[in-house]
N, C-alpha and C. Protein backbone atom coordinates (compact mmCIF):
# COMPACT_ATOMS: atom_id res chain seq x y z
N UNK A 1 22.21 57.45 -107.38
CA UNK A 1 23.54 57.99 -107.56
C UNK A 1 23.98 57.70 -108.98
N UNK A 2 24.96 58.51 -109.66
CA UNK A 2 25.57 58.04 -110.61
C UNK A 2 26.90 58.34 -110.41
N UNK A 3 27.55 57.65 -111.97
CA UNK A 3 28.63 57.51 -111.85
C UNK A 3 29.62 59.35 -111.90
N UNK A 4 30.58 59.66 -111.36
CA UNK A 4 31.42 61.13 -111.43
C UNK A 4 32.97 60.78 -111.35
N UNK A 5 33.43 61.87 -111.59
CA UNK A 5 34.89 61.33 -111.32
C UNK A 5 35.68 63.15 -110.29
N UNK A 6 36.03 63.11 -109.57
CA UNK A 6 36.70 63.88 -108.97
C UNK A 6 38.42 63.93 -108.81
N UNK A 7 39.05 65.21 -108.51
CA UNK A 7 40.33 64.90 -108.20
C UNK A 7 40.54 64.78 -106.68
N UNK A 8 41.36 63.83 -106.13
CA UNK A 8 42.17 63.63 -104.92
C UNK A 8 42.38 65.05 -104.27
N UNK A 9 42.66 65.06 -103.54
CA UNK A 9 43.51 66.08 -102.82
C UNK A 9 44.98 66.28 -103.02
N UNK A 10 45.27 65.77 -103.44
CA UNK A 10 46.92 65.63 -104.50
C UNK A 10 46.81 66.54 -105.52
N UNK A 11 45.89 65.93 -105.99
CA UNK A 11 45.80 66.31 -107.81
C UNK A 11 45.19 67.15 -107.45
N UNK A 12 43.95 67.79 -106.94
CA UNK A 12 43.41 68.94 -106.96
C UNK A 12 44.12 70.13 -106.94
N UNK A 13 45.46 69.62 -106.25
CA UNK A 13 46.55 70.87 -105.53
C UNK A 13 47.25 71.27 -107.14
N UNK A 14 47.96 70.08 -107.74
CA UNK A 14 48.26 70.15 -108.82
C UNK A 14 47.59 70.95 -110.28
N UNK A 15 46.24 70.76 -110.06
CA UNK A 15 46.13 71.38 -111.15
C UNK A 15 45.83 72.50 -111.15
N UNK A 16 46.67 73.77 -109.80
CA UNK A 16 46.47 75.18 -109.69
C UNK A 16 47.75 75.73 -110.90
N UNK A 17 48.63 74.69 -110.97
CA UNK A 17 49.45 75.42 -111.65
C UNK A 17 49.96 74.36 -113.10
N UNK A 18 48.86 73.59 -113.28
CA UNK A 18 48.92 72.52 -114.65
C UNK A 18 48.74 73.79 -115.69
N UNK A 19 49.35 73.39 -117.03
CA UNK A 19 48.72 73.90 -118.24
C UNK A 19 46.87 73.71 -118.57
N UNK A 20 46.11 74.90 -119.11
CA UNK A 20 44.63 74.78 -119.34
C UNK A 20 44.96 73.54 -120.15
N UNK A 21 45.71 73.60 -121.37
CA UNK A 21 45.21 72.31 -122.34
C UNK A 21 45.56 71.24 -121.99
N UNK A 22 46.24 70.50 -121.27
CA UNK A 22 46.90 69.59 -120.49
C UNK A 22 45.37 69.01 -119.05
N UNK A 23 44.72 69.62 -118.44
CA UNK A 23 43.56 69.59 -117.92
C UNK A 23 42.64 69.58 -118.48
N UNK A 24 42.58 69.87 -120.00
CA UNK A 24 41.48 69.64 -120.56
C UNK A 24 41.45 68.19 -121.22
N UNK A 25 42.96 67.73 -121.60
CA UNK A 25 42.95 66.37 -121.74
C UNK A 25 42.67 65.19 -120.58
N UNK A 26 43.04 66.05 -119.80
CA UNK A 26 42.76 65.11 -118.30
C UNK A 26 41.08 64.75 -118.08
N UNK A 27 40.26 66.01 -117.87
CA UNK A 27 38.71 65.52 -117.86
C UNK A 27 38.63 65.14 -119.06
N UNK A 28 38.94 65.01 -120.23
CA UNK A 28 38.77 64.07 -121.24
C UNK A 28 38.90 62.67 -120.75
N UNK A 29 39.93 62.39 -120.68
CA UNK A 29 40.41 60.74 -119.89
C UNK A 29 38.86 60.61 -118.90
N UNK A 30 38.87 61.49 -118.46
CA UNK A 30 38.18 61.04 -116.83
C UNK A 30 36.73 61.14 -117.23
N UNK A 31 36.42 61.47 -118.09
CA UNK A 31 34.79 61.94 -118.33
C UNK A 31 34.87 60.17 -119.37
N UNK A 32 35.98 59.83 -120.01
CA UNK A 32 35.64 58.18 -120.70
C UNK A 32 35.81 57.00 -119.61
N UNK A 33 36.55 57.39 -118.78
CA UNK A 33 36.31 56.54 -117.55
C UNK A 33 34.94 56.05 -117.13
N UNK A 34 34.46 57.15 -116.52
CA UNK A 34 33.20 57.60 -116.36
C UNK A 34 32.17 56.67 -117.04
N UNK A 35 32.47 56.89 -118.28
CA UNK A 35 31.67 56.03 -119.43
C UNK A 35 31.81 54.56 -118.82
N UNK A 36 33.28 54.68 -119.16
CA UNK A 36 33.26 52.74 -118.71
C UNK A 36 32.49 52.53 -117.58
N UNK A 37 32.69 52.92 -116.66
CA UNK A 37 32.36 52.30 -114.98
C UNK A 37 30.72 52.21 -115.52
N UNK A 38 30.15 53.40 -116.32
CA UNK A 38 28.45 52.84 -115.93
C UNK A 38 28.53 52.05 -116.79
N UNK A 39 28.86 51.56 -117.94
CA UNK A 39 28.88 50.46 -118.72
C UNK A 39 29.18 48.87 -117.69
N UNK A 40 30.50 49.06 -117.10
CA UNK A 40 31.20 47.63 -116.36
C UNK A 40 30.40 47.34 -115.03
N UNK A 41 29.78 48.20 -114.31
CA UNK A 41 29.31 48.27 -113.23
C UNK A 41 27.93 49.01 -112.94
N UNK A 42 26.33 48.27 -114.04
CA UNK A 42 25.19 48.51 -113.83
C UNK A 42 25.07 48.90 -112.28
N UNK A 43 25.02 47.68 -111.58
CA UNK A 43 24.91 47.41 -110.18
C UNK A 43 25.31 47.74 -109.28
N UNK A 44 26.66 49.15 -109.02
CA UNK A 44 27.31 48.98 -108.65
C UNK A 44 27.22 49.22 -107.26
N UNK A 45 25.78 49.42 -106.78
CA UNK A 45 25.78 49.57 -105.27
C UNK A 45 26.09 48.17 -104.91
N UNK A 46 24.90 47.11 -105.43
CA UNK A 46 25.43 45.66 -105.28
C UNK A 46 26.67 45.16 -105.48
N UNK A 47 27.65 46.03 -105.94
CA UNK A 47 28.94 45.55 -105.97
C UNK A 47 29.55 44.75 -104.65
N UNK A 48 29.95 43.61 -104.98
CA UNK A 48 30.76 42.74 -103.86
C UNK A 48 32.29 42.51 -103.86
N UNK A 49 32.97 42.71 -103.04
CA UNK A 49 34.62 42.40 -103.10
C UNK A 49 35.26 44.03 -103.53
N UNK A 50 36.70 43.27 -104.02
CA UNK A 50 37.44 44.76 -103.72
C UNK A 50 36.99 45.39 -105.07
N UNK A 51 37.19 46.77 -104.57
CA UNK A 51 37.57 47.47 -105.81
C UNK A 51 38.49 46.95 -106.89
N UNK A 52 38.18 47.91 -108.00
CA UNK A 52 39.59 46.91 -109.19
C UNK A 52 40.81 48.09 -109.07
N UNK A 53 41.93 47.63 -109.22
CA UNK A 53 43.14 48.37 -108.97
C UNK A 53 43.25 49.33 -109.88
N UNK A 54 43.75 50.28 -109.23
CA UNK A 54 44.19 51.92 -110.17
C UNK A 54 45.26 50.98 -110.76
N UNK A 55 45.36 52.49 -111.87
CA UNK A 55 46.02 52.31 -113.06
C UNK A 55 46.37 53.66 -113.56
N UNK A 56 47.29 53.80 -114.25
CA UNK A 56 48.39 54.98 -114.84
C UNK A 56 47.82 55.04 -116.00
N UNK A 57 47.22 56.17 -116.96
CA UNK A 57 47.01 56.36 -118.29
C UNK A 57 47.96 57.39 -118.97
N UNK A 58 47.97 56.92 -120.25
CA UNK A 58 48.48 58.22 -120.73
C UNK A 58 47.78 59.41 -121.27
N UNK A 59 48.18 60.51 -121.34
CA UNK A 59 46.81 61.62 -122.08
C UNK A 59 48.01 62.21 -122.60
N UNK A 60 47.42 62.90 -123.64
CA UNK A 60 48.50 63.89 -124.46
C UNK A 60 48.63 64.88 -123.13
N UNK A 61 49.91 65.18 -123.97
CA UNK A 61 51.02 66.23 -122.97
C UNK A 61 51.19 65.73 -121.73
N UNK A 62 50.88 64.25 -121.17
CA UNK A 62 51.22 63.91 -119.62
C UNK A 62 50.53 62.07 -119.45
N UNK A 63 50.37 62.55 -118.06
CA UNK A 63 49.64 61.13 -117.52
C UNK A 63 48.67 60.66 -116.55
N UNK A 64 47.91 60.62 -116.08
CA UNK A 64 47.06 60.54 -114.82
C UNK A 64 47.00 58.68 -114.14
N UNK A 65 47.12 59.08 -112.59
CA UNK A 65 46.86 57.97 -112.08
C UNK A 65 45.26 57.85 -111.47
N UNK A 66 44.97 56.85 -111.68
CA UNK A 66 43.34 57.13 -111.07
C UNK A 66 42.72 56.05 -110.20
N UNK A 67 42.14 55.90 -109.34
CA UNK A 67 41.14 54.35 -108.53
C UNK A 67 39.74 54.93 -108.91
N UNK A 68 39.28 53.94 -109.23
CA UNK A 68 37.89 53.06 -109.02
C UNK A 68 37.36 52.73 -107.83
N UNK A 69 36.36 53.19 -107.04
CA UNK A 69 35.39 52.99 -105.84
C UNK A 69 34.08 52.62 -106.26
N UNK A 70 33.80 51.73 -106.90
CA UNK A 70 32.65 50.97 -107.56
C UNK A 70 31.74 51.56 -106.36
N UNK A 71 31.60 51.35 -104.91
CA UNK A 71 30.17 51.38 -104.16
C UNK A 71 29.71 52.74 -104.12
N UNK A 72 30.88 53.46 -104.45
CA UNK A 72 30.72 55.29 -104.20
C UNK A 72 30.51 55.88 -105.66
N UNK A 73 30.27 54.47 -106.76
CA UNK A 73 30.58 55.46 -108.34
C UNK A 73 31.17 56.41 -108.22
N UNK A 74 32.60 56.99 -107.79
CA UNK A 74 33.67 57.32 -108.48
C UNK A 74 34.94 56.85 -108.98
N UNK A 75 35.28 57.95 -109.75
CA UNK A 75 36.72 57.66 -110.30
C UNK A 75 37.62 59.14 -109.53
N UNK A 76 38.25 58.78 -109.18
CA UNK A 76 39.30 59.01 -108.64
C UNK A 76 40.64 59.71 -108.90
N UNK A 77 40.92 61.00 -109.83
CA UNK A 77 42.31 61.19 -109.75
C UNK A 77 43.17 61.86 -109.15
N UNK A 78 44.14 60.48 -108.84
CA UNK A 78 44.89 60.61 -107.45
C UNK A 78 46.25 61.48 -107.94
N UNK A 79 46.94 61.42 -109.12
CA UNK A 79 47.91 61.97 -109.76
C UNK A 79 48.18 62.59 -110.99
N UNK A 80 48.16 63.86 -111.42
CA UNK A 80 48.39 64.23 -112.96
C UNK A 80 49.97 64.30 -112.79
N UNK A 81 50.36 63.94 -114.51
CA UNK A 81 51.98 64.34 -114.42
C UNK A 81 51.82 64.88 -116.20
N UNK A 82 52.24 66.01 -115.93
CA UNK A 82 52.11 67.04 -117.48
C UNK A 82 53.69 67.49 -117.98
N UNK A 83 54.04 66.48 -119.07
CA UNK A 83 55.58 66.32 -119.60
C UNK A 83 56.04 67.81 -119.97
N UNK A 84 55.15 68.82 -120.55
CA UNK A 84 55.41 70.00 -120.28
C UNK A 84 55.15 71.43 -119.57
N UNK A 85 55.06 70.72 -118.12
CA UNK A 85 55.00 71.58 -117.22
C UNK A 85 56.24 72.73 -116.70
């Protein structure tokens, strides 16, 4: 398996009517996520204990909330918020 990042069922709904460039900053964020987790978490089937807690980023034109599921290598976004929507 490797590492991916998908949207929630929240956010998926959301980004029928997000701005294109505003989503393109978003898989930006989410594709460096991505990066990190295979960097922080070689192992991560062997991963033990909880997940590490979501967290709020900022991206131009908005913000995304996202979780980490280390045993499933994904990332997670659970919320976009686009300041000029």
């Amino acid at each position: 398996m490797s590492w991916k990042w998908e949207y929630a069922l929240g956010a998926q709904a959301s980004t029928r009517s997000a701005p294109a460039p505003f989503l393109r900053e978003v898989e930006k964020k989410a594709d460096e996520l991505v990066r990190m987790c295979e960097v922080t978490y070689l192992h991560a089937g062997d991963h033990q204990g909880l997940d590490p807690k979501g967290a709020a980023l900022p991206v131009p034109g908005g913000m995304i909330t996202y979780q980490i599921v280390v045993r499933r290598e994904r990332v997670y976004i659970l919320q976009i918020t686009a300041l000029e929507w």
